[in-house]
PDB file of N, CA and C in Angstrom:
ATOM      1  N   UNK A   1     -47.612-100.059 -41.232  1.00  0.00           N
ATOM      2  CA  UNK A   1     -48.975 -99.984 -40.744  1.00  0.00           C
ATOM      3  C   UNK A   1     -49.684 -98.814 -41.409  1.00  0.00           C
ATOM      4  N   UNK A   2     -50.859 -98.972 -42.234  1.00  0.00           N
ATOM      5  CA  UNK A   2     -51.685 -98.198 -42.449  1.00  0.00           C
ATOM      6  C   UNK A   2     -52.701 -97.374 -41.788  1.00  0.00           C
ATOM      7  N   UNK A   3     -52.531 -96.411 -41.592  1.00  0.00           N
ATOM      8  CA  UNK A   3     -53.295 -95.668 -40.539  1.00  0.00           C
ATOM      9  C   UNK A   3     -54.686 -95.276 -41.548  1.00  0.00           C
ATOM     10  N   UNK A   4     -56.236 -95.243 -40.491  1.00  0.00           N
ATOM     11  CA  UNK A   4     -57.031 -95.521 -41.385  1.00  0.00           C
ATOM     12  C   UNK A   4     -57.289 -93.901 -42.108  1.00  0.00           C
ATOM     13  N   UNK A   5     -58.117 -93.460 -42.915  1.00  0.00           N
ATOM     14  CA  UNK A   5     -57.788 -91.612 -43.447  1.00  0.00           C
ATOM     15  C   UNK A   5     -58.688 -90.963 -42.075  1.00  0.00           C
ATOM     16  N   UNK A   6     -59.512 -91.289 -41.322  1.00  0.00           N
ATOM     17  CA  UNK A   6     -59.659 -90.449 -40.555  1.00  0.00           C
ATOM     18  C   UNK A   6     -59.098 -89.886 -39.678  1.00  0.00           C
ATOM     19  N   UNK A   7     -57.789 -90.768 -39.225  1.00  0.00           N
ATOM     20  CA  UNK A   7     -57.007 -90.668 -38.194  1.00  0.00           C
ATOM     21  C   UNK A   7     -55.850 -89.630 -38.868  1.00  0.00           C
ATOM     22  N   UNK A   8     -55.649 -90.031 -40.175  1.00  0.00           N
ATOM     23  CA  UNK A   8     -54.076 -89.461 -40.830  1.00  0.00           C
ATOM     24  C   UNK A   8     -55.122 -87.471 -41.040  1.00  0.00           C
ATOM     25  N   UNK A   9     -56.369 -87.859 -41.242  1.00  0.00           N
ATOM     26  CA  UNK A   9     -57.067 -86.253 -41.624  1.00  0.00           C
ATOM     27  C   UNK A   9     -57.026 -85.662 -39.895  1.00  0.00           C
ATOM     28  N   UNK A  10     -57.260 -86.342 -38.774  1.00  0.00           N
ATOM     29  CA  UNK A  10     -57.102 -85.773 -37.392  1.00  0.00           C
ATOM     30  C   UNK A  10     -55.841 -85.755 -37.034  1.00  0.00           C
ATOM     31  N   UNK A  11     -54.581 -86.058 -37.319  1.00  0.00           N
ATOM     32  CA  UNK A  11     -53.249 -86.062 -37.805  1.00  0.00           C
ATOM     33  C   UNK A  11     -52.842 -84.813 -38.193  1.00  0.00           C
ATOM     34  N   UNK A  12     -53.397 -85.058 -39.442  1.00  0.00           N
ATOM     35  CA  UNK A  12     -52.968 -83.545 -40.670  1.00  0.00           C
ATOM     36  C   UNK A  12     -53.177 -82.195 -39.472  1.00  0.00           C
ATOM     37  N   UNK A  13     -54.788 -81.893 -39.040  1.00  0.00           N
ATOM     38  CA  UNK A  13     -55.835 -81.164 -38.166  1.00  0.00           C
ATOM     39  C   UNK A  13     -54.483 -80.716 -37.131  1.00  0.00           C
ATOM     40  N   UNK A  14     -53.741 -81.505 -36.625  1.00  0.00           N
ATOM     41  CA  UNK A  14     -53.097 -81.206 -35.525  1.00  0.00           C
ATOM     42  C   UNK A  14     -51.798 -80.393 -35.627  1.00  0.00           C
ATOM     43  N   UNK A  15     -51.725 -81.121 -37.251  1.00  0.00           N
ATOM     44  CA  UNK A  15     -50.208 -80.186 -37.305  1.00  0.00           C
ATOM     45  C   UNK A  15     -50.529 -78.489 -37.610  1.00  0.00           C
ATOM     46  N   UNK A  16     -52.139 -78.917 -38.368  1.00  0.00           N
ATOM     47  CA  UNK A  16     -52.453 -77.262 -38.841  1.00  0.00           C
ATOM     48  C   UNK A  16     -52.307 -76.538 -37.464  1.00  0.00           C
ATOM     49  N   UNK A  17     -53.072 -76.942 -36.333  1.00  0.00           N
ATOM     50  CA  UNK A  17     -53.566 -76.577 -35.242  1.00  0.00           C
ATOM     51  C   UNK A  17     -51.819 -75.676 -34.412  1.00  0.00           C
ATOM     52  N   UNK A  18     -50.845 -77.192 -34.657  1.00  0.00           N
ATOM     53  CA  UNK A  18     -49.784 -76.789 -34.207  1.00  0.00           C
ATOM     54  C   UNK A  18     -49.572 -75.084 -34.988  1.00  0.00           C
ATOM     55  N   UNK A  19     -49.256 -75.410 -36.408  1.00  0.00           N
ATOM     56  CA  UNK A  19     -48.837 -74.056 -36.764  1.00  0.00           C
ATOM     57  C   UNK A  19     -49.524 -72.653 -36.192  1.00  0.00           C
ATOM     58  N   UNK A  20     -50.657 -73.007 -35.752  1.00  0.00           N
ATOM     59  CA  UNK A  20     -51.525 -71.841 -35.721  1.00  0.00           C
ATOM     60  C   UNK A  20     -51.246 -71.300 -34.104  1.00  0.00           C
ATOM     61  N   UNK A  21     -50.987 -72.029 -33.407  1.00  0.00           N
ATOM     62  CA  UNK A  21     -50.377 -71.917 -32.130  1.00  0.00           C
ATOM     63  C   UNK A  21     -48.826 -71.232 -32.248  1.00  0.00           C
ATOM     64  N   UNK A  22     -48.487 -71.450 -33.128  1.00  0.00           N
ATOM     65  CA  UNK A  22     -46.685 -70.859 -33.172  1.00  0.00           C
ATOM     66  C   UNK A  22     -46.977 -69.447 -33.794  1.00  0.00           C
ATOM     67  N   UNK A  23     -47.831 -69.453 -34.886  1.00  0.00           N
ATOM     68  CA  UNK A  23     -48.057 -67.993 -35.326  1.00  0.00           C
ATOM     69  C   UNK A  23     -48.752 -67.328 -34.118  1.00  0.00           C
ATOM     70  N   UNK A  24     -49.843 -67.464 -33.362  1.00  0.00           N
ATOM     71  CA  UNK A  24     -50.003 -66.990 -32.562  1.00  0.00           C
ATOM     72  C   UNK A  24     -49.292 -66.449 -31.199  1.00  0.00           C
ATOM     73  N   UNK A  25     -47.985 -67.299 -30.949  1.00  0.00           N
ATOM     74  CA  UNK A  25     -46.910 -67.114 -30.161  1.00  0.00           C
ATOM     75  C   UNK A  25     -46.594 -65.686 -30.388  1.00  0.00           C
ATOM     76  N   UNK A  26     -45.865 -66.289 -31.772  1.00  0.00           N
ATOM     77  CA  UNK A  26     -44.960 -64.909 -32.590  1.00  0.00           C
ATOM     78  C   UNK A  26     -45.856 -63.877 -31.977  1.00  0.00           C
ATOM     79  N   UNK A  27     -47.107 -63.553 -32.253  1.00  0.00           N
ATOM     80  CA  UNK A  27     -48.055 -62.127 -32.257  1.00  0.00           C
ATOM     81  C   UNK A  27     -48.221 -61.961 -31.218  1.00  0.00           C
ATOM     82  N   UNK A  28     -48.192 -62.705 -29.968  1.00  0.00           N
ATOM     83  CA  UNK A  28     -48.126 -62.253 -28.529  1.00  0.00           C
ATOM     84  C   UNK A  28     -46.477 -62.259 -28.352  1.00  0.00           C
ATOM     85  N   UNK A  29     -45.780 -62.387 -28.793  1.00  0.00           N
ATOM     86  CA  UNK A  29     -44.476 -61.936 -28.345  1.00  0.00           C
ATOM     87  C   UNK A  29     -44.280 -60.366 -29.278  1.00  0.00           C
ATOM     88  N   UNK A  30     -44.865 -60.300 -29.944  1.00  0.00           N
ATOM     89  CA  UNK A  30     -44.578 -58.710 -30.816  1.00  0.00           C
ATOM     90  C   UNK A  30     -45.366 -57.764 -30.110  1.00  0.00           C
ATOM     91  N   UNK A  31     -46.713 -58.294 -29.751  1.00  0.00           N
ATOM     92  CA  UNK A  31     -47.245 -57.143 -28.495  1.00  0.00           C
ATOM     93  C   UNK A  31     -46.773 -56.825 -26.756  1.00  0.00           C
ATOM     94  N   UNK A  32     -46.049 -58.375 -26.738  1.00  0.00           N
ATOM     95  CA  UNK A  32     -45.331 -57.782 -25.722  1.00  0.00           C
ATOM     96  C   UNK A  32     -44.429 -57.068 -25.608  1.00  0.00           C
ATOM     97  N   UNK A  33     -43.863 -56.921 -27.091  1.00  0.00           N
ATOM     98  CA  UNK A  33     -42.828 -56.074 -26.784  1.00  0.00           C
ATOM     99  C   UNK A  33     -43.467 -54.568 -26.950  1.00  0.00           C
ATOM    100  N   UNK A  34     -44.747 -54.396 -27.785  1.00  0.00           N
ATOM    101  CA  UNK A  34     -45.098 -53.353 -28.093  1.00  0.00           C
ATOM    102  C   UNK A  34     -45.440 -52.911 -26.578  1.00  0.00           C
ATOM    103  N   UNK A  35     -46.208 -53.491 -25.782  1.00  0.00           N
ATOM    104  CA  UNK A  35     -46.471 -53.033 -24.955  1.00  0.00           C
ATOM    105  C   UNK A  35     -45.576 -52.896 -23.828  1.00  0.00           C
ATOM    106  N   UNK A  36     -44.472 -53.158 -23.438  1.00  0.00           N
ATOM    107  CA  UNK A  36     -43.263 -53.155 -23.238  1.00  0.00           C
ATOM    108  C   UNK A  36     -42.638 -51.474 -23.262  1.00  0.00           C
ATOM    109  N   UNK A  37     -42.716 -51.240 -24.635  1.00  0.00           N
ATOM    110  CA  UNK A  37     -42.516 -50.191 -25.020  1.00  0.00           C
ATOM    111  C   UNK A  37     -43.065 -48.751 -24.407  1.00  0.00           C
ATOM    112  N   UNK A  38     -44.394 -49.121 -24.726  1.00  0.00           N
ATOM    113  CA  UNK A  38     -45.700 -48.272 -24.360  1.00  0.00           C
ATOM    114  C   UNK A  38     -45.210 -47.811 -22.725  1.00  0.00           C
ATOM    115  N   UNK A  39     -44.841 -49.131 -21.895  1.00  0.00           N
ATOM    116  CA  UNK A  39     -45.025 -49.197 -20.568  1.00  0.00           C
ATOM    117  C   UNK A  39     -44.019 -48.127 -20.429  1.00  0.00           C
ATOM    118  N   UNK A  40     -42.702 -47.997 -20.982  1.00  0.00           N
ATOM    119  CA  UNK A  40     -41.745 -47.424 -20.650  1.00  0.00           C
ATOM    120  C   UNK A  40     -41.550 -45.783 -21.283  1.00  0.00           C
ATOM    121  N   UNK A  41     -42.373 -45.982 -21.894  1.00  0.00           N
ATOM    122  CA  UNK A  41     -42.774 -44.495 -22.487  1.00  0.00           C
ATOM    123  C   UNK A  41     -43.705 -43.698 -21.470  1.00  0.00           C
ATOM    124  N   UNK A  42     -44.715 -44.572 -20.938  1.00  0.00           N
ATOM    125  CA  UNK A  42     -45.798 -43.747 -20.112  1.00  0.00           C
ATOM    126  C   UNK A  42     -45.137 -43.305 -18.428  1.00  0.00           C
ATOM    127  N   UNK A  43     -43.393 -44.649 -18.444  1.00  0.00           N
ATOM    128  CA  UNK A  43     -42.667 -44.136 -17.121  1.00  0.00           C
ATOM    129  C   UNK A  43     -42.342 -42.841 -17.181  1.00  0.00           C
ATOM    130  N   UNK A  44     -41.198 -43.038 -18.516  1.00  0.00           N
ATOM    131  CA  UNK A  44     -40.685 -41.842 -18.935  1.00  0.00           C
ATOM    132  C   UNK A  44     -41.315 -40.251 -18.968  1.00  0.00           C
ATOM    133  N   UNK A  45     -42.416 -40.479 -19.557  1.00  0.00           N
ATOM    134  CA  UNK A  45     -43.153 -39.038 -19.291  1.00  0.00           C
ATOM    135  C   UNK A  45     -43.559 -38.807 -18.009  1.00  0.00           C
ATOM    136  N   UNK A  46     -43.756 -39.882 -16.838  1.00  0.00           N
ATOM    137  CA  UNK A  46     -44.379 -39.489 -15.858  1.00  0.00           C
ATOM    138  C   UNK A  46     -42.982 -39.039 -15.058  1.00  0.00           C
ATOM    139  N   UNK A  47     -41.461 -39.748 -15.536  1.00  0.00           N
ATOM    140  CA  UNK A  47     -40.686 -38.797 -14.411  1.00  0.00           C
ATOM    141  C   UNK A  47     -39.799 -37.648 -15.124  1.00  0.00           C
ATOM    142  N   UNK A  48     -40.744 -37.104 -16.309  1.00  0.00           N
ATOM    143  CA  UNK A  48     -39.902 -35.861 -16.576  1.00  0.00           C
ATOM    144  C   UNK A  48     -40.797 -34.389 -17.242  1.00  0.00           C
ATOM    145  N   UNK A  49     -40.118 -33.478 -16.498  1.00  0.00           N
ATOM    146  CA  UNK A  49     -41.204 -32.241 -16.362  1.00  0.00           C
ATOM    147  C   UNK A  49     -39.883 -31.590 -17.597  1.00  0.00           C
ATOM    148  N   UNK A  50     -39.168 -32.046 -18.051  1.00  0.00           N
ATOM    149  CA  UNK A  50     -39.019 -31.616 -19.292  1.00  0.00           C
ATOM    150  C   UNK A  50     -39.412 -31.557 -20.465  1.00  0.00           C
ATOM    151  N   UNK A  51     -39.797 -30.776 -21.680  1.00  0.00           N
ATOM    152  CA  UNK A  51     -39.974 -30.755 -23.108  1.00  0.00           C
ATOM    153  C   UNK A  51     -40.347 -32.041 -23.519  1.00  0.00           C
ATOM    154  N   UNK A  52     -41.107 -32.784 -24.213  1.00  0.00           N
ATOM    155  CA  UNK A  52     -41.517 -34.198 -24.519  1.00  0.00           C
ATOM    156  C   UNK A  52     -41.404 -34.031 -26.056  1.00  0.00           C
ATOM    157  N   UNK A  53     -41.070 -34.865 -26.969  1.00  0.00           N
ATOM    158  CA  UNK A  53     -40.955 -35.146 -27.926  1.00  0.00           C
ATOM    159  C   UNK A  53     -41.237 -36.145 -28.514  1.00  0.00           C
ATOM    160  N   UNK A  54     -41.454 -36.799 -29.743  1.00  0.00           N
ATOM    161  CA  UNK A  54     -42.317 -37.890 -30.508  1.00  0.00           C
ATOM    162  C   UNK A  54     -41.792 -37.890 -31.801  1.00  0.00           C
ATOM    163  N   UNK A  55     -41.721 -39.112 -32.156  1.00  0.00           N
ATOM    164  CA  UNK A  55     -41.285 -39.168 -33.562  1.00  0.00           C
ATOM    165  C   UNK A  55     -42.624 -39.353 -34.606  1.00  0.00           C
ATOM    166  N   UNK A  56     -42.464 -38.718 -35.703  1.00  0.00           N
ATOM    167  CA  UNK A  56     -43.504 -38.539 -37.240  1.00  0.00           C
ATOM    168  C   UNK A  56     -42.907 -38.796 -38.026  1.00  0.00           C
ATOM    169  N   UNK A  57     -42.986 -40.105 -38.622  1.00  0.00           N
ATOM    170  CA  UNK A  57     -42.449 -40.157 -39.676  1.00  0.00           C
ATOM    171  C   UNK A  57     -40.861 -39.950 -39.600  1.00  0.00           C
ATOM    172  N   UNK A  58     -39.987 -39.412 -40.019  1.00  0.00           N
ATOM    173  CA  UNK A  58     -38.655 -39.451 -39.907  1.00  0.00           C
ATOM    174  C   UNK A  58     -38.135 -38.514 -39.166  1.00  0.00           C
ATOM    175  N   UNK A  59     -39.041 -37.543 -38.313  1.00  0.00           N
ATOM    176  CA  UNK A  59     -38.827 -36.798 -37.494  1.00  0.00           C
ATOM    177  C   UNK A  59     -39.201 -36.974 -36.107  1.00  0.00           C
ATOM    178  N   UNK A  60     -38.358 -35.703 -35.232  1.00  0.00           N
ATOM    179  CA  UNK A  60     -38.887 -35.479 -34.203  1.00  0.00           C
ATOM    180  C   UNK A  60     -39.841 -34.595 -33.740  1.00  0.00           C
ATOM    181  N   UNK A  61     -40.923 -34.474 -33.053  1.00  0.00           N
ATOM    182  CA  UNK A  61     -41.913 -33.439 -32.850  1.00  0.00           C
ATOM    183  C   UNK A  61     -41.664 -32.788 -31.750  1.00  0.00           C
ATOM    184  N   UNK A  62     -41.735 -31.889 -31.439  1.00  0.00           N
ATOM    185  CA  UNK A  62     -42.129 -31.286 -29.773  1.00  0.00           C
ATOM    186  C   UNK A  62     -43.552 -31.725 -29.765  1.00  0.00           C
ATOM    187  N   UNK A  63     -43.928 -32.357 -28.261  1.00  0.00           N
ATOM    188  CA  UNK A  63     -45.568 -32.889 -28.166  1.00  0.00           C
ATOM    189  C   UNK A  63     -45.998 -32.222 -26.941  1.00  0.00           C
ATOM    190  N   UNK A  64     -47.193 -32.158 -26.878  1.00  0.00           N
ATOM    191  CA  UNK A  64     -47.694 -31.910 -25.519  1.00  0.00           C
ATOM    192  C   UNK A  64     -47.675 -33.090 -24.710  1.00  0.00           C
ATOM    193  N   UNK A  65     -47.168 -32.909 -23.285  1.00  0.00           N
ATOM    194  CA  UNK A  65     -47.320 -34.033 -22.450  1.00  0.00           C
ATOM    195  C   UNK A  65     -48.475 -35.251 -22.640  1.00  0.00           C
ATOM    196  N   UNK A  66     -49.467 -34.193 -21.811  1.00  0.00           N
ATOM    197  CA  UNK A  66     -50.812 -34.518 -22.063  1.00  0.00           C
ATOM    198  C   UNK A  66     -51.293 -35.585 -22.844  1.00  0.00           C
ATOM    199  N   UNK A  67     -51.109 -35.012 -24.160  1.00  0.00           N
ATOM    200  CA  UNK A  67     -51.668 -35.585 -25.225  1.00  0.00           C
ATOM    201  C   UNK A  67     -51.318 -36.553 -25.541  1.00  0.00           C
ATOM    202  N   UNK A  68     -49.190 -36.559 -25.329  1.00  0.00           N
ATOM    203  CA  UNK A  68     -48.416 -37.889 -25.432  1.00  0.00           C
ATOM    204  C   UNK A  68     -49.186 -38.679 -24.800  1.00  0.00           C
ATOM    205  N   UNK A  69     -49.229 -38.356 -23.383  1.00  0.00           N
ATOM    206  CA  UNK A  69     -49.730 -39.140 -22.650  1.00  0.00           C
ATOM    207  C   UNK A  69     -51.276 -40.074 -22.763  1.00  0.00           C
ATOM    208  N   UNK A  70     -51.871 -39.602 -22.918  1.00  0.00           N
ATOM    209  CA  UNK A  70     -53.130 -39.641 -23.304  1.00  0.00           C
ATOM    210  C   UNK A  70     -53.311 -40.553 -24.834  1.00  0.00           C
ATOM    211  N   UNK A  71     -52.235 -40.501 -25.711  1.00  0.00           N
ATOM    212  CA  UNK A  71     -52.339 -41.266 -26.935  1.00  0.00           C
ATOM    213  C   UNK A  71     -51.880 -42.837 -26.031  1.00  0.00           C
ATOM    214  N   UNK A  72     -50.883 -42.640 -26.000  1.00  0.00           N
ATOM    215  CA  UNK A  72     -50.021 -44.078 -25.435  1.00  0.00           C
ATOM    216  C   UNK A  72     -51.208 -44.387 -24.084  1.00  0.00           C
ATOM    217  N   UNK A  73     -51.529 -44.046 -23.247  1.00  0.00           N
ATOM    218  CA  UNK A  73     -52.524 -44.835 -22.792  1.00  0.00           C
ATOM    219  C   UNK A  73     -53.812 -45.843 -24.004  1.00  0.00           C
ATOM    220  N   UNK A  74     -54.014 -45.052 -24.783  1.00  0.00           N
ATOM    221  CA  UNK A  74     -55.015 -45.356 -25.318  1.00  0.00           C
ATOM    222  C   UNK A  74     -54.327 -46.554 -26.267  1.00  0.00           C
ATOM    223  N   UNK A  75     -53.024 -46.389 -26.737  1.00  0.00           N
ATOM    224  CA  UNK A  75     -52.655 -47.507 -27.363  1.00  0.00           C
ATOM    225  C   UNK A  75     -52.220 -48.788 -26.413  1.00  0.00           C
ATOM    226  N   UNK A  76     -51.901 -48.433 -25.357  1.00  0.00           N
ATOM    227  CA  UNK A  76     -51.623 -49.332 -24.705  1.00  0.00           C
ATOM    228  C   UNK A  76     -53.524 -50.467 -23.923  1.00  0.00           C
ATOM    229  N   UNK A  77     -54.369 -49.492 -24.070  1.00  0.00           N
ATOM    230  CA  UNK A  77     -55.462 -50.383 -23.813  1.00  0.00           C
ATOM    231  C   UNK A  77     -55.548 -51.139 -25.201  1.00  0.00           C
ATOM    232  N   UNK A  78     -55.694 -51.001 -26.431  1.00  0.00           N
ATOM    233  CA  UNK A  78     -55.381 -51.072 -27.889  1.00  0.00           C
ATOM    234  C   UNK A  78     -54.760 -52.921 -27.548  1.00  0.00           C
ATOM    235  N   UNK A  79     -53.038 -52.657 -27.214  1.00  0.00           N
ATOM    236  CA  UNK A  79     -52.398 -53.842 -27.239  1.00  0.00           C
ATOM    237  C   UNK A  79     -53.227 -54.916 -26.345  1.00  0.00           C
ATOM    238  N   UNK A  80     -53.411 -54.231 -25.124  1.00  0.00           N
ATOM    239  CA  UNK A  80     -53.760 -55.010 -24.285  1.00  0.00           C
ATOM    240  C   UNK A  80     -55.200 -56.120 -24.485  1.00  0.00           C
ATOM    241  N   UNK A  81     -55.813 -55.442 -25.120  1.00  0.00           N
ATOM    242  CA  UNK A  81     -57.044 -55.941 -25.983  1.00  0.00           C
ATOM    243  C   UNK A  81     -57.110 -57.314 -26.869  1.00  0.00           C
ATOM    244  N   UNK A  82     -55.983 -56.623 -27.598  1.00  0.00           N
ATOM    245  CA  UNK A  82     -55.325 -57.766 -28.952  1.00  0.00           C
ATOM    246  C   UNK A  82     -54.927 -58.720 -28.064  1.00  0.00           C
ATOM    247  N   UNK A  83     -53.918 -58.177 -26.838  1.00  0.00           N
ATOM    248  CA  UNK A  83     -53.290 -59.634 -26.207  1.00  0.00           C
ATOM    249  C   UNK A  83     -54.269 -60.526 -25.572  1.00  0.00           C
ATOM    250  N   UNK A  84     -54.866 -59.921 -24.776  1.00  0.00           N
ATOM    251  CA  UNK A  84     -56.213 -61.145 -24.628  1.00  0.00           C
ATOM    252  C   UNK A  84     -56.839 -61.632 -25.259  1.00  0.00           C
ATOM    253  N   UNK A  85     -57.388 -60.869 -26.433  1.00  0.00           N
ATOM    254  CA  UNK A  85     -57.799 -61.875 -27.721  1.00  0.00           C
ATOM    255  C   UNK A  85     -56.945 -63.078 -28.091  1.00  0.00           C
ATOM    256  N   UNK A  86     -55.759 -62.626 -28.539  1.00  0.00           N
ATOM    257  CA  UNK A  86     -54.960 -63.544 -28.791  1.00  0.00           C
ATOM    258  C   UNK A  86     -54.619 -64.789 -27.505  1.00  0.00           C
ATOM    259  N   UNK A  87     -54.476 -64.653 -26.138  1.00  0.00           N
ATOM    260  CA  UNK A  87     -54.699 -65.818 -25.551  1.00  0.00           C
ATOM    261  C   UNK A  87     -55.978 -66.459 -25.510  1.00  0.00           C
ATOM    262  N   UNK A  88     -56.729 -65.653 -25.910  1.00  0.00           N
ATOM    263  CA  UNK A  88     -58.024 -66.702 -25.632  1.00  0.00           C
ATOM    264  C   UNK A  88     -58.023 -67.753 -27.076  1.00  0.00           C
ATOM    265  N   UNK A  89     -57.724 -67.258 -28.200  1.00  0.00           N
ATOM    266  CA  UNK A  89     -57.303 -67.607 -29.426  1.00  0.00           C
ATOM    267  C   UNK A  89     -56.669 -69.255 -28.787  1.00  0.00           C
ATOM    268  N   UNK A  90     -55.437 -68.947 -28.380  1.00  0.00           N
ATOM    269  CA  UNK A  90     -54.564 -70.169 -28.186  1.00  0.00           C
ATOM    270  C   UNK A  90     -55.192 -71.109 -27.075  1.00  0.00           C
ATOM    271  N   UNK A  91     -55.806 -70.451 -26.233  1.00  0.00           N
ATOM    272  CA  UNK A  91     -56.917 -71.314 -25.358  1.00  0.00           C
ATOM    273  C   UNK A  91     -57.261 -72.192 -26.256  1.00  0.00           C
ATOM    274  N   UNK A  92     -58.610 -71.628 -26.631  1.00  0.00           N
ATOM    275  CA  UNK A  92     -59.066 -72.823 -27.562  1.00  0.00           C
ATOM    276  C   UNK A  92     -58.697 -73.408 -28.344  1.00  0.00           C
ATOM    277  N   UNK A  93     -57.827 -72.663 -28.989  1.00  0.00           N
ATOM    278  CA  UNK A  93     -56.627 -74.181 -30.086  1.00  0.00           C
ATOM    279  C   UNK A  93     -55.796 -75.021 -29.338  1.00  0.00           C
ATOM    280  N   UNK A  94     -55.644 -74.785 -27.421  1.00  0.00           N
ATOM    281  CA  UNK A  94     -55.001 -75.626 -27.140  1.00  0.00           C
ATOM    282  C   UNK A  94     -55.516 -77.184 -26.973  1.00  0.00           C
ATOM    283  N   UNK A  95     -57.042 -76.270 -26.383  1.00  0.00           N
ATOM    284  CA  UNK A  95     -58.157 -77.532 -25.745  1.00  0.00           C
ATOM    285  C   UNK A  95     -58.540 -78.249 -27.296  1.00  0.00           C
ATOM    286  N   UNK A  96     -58.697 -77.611 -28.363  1.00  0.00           N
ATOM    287  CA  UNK A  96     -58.826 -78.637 -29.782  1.00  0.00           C
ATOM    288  C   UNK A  96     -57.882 -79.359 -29.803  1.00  0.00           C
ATOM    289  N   UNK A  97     -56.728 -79.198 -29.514  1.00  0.00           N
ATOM    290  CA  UNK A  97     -55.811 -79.943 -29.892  1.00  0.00           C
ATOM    291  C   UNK A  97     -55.438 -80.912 -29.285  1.00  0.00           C
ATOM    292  N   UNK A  98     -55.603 -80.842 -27.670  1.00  0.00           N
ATOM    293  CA  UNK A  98     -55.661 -82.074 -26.962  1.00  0.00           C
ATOM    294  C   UNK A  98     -57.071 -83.120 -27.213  1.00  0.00           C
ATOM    295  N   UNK A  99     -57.805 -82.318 -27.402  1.00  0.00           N
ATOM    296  CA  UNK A  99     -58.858 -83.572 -27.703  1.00  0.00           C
ATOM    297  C   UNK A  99     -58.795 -84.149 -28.692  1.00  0.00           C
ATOM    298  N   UNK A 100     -58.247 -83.622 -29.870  1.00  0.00           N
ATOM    299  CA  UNK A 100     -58.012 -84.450 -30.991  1.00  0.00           C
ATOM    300  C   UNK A 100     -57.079 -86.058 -30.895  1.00  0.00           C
ATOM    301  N   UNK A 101     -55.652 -85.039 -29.560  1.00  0.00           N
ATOM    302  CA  UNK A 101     -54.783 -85.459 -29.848  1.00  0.00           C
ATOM    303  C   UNK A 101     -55.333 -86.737 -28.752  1.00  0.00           C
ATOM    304  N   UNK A 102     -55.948 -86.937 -28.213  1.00  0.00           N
ATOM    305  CA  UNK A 102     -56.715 -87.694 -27.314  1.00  0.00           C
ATOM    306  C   UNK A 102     -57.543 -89.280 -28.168  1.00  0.00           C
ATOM    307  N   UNK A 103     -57.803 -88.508 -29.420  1.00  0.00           N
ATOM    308  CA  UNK A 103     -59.033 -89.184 -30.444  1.00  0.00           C
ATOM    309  C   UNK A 103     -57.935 -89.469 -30.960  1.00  0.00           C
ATOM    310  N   UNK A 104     -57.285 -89.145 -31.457  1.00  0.00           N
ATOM    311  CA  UNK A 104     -55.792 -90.421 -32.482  1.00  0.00           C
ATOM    312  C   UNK A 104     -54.974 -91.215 -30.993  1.00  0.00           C
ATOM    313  N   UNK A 105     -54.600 -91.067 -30.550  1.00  0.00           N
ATOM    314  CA  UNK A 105     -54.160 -91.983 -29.637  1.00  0.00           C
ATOM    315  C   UNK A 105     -55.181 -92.918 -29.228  1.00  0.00           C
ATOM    316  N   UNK A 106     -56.219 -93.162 -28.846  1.00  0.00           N
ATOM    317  CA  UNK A 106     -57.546 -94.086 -28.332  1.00  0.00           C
ATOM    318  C   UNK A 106     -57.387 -95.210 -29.925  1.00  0.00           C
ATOM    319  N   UNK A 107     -57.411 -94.564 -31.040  1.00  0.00           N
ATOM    320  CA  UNK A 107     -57.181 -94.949 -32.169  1.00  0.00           C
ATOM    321  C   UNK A 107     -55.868 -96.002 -32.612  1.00  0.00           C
ATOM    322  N   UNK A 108     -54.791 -95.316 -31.896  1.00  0.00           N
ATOM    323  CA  UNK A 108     -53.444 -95.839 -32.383  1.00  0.00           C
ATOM    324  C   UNK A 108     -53.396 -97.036 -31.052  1.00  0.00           C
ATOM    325  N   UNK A 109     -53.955 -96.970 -30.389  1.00  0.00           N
ATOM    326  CA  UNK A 109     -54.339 -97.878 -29.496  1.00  0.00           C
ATOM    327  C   UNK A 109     -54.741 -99.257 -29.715  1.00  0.00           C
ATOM    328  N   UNK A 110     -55.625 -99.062 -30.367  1.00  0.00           N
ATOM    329  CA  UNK A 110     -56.335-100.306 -30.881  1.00  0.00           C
ATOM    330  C   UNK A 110     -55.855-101.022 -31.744  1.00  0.00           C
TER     331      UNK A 110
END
């Protein structure tokens, strides 16, 4: 059976759509872990009134609390940002993709 080219081009559309949904996975699973991270860093400083330290480059720093603190908040609004971008991202490639996938089936129908 020959499928007619508009259907095989809303076809093609879906698999792109698919990929773009899996790369987008990947990048919300790398900020979760980033932020993951973040989360457990901002515990860590909050239950210790000891010396704080940070890595530069291939070292360790002595840091000011504070400031630790105060960076990693700010990166952690940072991730959190990206991650909602990025679901809203897959939102709408989900809803494209069902409607497409809606418009080739009505098609393969007939």
């Amino acid at each position: 059976m020959k499928l007619p080219k508009e259907t095989e081009q809303k076809i093609f559309q879906l698999q792109l759509l698919e990929q773009n949904m899996q790369q987008i996975a990947m990048q919300k699973q790398t900020f979760q872990a980033k932020l993951l991270e973040v989360n457990n860093a901002l515990e860590e400083i909050k239950n210790t009134e000891d010396k704080i330290y940070k890595v530069v480059g291939n070292i360790m720093v002595l840091a000011k609390k504070d400031d630790t603190e105060k960076d990693l908040k700010s990166k952690k609004e940072i991730l959190d940002v990206r991650f909602k971008n990025l679901e809203s991202q897959e939102k709408k490639i989900k809803e494209k993709a069902e409607g497409i996938q809606k418009e080739v089936l009505k098609k393969l129908e007939k």
